[in-house]
Protein backbone atom coordinates (compact mmCIF):
# COMPACT_ATOMS: atom_id res chain seq x y z
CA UNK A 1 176.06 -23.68 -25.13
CA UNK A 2 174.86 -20.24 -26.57
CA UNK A 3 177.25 -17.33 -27.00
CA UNK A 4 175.60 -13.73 -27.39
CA UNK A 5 175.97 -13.29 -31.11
CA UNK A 6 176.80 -16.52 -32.02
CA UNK A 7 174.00 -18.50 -32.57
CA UNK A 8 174.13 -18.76 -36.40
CA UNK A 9 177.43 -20.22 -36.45
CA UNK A 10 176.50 -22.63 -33.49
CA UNK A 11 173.66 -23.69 -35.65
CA UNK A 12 175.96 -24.55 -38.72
CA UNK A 13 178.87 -25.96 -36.89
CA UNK A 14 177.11 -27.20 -33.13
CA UNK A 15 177.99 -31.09 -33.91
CA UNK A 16 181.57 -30.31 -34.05
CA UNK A 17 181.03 -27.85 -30.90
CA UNK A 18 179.58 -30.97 -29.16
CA UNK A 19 182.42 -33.64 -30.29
CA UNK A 20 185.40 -34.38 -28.97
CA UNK A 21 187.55 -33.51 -31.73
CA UNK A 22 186.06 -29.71 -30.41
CA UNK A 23 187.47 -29.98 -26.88
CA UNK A 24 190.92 -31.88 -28.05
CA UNK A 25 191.32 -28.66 -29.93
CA UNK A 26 190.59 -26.39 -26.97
CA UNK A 27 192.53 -28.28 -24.83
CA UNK A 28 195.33 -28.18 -27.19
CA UNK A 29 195.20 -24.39 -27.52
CA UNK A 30 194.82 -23.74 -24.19
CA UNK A 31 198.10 -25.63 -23.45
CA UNK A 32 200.27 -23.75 -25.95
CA UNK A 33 198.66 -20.81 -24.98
CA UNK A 34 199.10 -21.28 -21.19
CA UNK A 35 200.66 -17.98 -19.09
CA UNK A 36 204.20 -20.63 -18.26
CA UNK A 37 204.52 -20.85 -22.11
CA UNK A 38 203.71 -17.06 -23.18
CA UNK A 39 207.01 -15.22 -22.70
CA UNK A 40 206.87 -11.97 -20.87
CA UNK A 41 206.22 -8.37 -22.63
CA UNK A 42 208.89 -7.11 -20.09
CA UNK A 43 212.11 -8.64 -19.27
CA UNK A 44 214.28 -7.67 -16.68
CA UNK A 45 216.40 -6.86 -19.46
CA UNK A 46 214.00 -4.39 -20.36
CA UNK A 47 213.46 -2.94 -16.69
CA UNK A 48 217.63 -2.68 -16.18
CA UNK A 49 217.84 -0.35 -19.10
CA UNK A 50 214.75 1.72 -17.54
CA UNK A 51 215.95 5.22 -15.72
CA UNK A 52 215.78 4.24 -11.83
CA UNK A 53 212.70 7.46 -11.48
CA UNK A 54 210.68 5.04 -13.72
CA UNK A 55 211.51 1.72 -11.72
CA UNK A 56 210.44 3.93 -8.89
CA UNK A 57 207.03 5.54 -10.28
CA UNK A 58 206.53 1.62 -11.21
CA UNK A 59 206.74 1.03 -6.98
CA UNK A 60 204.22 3.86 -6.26
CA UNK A 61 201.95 2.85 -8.59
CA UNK A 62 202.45 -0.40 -6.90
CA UNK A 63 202.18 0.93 -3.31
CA UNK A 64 199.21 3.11 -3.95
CA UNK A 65 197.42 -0.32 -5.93
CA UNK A 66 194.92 -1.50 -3.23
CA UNK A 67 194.33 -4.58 -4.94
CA UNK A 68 197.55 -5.52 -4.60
CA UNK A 69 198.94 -7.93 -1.64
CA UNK A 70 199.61 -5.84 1.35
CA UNK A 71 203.18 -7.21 1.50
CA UNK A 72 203.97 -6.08 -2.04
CA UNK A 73 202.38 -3.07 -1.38
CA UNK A 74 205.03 -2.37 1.96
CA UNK A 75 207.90 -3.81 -0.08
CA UNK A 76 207.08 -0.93 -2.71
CA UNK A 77 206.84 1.75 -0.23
CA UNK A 78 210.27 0.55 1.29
CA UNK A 79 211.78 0.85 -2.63
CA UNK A 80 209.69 4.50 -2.61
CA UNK A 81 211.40 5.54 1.11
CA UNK A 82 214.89 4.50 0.16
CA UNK A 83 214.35 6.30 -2.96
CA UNK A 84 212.88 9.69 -1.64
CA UNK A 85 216.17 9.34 0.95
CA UNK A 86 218.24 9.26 -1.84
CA UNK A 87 217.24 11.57 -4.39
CA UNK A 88 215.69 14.34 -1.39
CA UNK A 89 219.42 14.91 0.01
CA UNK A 90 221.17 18.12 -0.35
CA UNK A 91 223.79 17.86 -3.78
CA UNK A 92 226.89 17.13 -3.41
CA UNK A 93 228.89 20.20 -3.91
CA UNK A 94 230.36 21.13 -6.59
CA UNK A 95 234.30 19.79 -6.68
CA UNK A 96 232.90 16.63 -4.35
CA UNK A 97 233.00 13.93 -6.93
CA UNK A 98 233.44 11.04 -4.29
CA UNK A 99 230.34 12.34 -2.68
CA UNK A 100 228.31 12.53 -5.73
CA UNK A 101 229.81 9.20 -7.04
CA UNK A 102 228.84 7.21 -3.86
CA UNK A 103 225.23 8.60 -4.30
CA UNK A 104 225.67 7.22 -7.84
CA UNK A 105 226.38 3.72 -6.66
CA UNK A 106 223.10 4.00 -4.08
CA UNK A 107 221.34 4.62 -6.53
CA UNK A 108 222.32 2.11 -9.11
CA UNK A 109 222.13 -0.57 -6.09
CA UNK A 110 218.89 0.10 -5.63
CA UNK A 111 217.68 0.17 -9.27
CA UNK A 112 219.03 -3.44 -9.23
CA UNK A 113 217.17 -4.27 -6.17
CA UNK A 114 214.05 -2.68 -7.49
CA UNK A 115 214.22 -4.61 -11.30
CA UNK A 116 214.76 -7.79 -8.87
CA UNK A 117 211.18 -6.87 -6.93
CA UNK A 118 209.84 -5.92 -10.01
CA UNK A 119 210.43 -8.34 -13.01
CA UNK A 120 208.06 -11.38 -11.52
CA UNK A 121 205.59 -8.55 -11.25
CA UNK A 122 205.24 -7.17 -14.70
């Protein structure tokens, strides 16, 4: 077992590197540190208190990754569509508050929707 950089402390220490006390430790740090028991950065907490133009730069970003799985990457464009629907439309005029209030509530359904896509992601 050589690391690059390493070798001197291999040298002092390699019997306990070889032993079995050595792996017992790795295994045990490996199993506390394992991705089920690290809670996430981002919550969806977090993401609901986000403005819905961030949740929906975080979808492009996501549409436009091509490493991502090409059903992600059309659910993200949907989120991006909807969105550009939404926010592209003529404003309400002025004096129409039960215009501008249902875009309100479109919009806030599909922040919800999008923190719902997005939480398991992030």
């Amino acid at each position: 077992m050589a690391i690059q950089g390493l070798e001197p402390a291999l040298a002092r220490h390699g019997s306990f590197i070889d032993s079995a006390s050595y792996r017992r430790v790795i295994a045990r740090i490996a199993k506390i540190f394992s991705p089920d028991k690290i809670p996430r950065m981002v919550s969806p907490h977090d993401l609901q208190r986000l403005d819905a133009i961030l949740l929906a730069v975080m979808c492009k970003k996501l549409a436009q990754d091509e490493t991502a799985k090409p059903a992600l990457r059309a659910k993200a464009q949907a989120f991006i569509d909807e969105w550009h629907k939404l926010v592209d439309n003529e404003p309400a005029p002025q004096g129409n508050g039960k215009q501008f209030d249902a875009i309100k509530d479109q919009v806030a359904e599909l922040k919800s929707r999008m923190v719902v896509f997005l939480a398991p992601l992030i």
